[in-house]
Protein backbone atom coordinates (compact mmCIF):
# COMPACT_ATOMS: atom_id res chain seq x y z
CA UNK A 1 -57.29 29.11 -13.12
CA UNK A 2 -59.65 28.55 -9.94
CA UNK A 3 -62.15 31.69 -9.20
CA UNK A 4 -61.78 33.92 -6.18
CA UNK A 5 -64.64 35.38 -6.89
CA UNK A 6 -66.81 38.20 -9.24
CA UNK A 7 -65.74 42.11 -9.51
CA UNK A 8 -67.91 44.73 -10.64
CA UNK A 9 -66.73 47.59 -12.71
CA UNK A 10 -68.40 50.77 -13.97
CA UNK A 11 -67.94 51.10 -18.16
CA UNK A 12 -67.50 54.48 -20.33
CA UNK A 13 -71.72 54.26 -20.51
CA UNK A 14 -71.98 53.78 -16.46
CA UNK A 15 -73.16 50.18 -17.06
CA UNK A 16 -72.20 48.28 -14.04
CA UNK A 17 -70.32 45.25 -15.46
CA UNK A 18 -69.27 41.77 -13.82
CA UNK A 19 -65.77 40.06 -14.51
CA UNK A 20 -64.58 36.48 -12.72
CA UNK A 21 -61.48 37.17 -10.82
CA UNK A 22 -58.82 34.68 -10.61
CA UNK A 23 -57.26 33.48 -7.64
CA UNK A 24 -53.25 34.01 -9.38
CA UNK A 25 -54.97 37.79 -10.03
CA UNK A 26 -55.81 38.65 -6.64
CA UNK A 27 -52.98 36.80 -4.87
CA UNK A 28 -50.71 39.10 -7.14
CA UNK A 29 -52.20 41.72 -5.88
CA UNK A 30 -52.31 41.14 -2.67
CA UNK A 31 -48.24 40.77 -3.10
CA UNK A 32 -48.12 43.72 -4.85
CA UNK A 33 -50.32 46.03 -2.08
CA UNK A 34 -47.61 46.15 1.01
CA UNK A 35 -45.38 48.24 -1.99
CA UNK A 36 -48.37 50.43 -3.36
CA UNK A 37 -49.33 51.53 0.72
CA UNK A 38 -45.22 51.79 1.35
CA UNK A 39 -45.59 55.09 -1.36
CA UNK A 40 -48.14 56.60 0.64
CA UNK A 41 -45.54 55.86 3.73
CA UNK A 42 -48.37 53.89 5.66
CA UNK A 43 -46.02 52.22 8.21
CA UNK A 44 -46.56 49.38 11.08
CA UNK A 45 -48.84 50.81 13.64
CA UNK A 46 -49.96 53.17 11.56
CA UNK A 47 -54.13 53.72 10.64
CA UNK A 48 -55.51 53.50 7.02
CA UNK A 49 -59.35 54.04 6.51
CA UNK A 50 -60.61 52.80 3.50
CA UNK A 51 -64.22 54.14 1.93
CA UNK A 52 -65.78 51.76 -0.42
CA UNK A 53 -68.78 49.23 -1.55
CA UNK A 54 -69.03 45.36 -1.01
CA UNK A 55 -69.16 45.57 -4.97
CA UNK A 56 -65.44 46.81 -5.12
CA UNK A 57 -64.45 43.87 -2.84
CA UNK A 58 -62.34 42.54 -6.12
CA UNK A 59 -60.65 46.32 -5.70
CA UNK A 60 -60.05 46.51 -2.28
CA UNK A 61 -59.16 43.16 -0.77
CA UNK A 62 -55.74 43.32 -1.56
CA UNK A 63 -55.37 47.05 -0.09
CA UNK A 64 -57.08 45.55 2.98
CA UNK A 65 -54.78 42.27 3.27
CA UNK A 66 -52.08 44.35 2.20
CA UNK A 67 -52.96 46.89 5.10
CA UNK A 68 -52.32 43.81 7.74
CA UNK A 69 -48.98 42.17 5.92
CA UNK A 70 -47.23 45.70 6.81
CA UNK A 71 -48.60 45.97 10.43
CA UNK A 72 -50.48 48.78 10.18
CA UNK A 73 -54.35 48.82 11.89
CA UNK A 74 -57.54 49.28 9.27
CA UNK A 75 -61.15 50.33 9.70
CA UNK A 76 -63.36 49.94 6.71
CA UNK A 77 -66.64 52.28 6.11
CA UNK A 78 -69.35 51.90 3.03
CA UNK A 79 -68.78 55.09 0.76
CA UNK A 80 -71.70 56.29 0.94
CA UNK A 81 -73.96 59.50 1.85
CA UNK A 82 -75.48 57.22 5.17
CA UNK A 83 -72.00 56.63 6.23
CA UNK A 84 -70.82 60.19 6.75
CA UNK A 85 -71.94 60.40 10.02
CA UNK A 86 -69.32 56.73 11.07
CA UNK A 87 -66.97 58.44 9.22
CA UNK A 88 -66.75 61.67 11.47
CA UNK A 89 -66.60 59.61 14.03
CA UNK A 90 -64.08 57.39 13.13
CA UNK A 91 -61.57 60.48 11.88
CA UNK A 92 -62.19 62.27 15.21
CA UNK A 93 -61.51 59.86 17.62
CA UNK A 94 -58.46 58.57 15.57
CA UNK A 95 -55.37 59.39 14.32
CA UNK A 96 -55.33 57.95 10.53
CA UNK A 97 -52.37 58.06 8.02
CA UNK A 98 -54.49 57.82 5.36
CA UNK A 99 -58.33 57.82 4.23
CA UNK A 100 -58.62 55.97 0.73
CA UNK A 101 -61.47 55.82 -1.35
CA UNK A 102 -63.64 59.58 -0.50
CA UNK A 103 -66.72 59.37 -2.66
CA UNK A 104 -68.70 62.49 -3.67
CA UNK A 105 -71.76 60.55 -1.90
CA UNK A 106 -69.32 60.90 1.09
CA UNK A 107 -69.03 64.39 0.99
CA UNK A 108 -72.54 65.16 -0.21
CA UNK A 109 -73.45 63.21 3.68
CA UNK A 110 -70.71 65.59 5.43
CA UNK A 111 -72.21 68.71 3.60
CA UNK A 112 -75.74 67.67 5.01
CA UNK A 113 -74.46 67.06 8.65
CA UNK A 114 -72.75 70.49 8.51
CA UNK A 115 -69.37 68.76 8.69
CA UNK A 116 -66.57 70.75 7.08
CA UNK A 117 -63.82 69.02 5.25
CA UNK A 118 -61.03 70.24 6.89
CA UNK A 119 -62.27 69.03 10.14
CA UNK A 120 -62.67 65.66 8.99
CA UNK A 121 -60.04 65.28 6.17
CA UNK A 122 -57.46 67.86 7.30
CA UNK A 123 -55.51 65.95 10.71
CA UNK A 124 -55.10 63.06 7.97
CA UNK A 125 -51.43 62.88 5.99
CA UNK A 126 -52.96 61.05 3.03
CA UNK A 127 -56.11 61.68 1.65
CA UNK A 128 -57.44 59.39 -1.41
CA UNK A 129 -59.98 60.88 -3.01
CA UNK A 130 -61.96 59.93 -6.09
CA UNK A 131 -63.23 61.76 -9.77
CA UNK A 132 -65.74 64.22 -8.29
CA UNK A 133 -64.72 64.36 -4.65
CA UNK A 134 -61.47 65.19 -5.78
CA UNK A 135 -62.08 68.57 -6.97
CA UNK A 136 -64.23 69.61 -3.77
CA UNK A 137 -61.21 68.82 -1.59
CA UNK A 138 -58.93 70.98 -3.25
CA UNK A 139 -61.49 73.92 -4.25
CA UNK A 140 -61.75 73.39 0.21
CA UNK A 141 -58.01 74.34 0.75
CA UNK A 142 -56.95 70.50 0.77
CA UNK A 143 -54.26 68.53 -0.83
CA UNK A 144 -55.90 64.95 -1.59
CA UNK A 145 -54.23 61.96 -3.54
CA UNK A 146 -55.96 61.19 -6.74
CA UNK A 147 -57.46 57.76 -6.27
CA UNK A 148 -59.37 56.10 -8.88
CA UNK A 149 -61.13 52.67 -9.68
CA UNK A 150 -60.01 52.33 -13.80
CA UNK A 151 -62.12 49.67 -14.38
CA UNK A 152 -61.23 46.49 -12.62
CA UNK A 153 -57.55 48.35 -11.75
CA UNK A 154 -56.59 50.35 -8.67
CA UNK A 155 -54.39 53.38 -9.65
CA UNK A 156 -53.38 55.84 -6.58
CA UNK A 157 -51.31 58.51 -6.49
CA UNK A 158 -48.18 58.65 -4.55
CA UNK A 159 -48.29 62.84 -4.18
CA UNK A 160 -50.76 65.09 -3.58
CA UNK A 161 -51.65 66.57 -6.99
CA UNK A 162 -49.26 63.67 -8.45
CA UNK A 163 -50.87 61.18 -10.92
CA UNK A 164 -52.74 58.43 -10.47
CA UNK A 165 -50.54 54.78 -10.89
CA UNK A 166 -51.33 51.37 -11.57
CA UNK A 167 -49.39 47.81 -11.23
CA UNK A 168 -47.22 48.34 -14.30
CA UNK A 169 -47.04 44.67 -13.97
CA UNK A 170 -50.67 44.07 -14.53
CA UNK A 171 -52.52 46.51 -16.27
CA UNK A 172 -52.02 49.20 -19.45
CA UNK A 173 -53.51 52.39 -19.79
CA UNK A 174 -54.33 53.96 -22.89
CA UNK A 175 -56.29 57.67 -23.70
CA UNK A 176 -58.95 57.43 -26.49
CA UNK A 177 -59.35 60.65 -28.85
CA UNK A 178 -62.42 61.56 -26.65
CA UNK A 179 -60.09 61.11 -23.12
CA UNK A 180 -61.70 57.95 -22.14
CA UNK A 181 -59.20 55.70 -20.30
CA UNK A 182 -59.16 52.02 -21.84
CA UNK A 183 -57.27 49.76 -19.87
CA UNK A 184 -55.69 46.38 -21.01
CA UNK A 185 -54.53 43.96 -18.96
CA UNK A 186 -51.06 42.42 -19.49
CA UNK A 187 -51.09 39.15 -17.36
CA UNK A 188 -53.46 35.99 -17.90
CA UNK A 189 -56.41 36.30 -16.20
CA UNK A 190 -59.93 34.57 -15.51
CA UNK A 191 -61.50 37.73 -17.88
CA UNK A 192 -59.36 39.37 -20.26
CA UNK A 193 -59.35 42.95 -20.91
CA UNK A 194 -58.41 44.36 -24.27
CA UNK A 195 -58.63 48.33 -24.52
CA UNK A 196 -61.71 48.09 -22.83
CA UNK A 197 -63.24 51.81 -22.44
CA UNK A 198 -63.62 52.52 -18.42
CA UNK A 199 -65.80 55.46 -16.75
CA UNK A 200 -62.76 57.67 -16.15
CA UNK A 201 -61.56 60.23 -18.62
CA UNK A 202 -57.57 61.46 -18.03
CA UNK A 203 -54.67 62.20 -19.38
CA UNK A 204 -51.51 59.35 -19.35
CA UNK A 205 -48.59 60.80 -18.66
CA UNK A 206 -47.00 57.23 -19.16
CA UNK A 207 -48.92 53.87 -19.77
CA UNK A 208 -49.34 53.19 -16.25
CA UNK A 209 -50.18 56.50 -14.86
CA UNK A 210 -52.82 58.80 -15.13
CA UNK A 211 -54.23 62.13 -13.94
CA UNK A 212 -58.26 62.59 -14.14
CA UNK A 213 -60.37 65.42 -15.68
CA UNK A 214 -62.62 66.63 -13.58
CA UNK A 215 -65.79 64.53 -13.32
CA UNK A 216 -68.76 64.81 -16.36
């Protein structure tokens, strides 16, 4: 299998890890992304904003690619504290469908700037929002989208409040006794992963969907 590239992924410790990523792995995914933005109705025209690190490229290149095969229009900012301020910006002066990827560092650069969620998040149908930032939305009156890196998998939910889901096809989702989520993939791959213990604790309703705990 020729490599794409290298991922990064957090484990159960919050040891950044490394895995090769195939180039079968991420063209699958990139098929299967124009079906996981069709649940959160992103249509052609439409905006998506998505919040995340040059680390979780392996994550969210096929969300971005898969952004462009259904028509819609993208902007991409780094999920950070630093980029609250582009951020604003961007979700003022446009009309987004949908904001994936909102960080606690995200939030923790609106609270300093004095920005109030519902100003920035609250135009914006579709919020995705991750373990930690999560919980701040909603204790702010909002109705965020769970999104959440599982490891190397992409699971986003296709309700607000709803749970979490992943490619069926491609990954499986198991809770340890201490409500750690291990995830196994199902397809071949460059790296193979084999109830490997991620950072994110949940409950699975079924094997390929999940709803977090709120953050440790």
């Amino acid at each position: 299998m020729s490599l794409w590239g290298i991922g990064q992924w957090i484990d159960d410790r919050g040891v950044r890890r490394t895995w090769e990523v195939g180039s079968d792995e991420i063209n699958r995914a990139i098929g299967a992304a124009p079906n996981v933005l069709a649940g959160i109705g992103l249509e052609r025209g439409a905006r998506v904003l998505y919040c995340s690190m040059l680390s979780e490229a392996a994550q969210f290149w096929p969300l971005v690619v898969g952004a462009m095969l259904r028509g819609a229009q993208l902007s991409c900012a780094d999920a950070t504290a630093a980029e609250a301020p582009r951020i604003a910006m961007f979700t003022r002066q446009l009309d987004y469908h949908a904001v994936l990827g909102v960080t606690p560092e995200l939030l923790d650069g609106l609270d300093e700037l004095g920005h109030p969620y519902h100003e920035i998040f609250g135009p914006t149908p579709v919020v995705g929002a991750r373990p930690g930032a999560y919980e701040r939305l909603v204790a702010a009156g909002l109705k965020p989208h769970h999104f959440v890196l599982v490891g190397p998998a992409v699971a986003l939910a296709t309700e607000p409040g709803g749970p979490a889901i992943v490619d069926e096809h491609e990954w499986h989702l198991d809770a340890e006794p201490d409500g750690v989520v291990a995830v196994t993939s199902r397809r071949d791959r460059s790296t193979r992963f084999d109830h490997t213990r991620t950072a994110i604790t949940a409950s699975i309703p079924s094997p390929d969907r999940l709803t977090p705990t709120p953050a440790r």
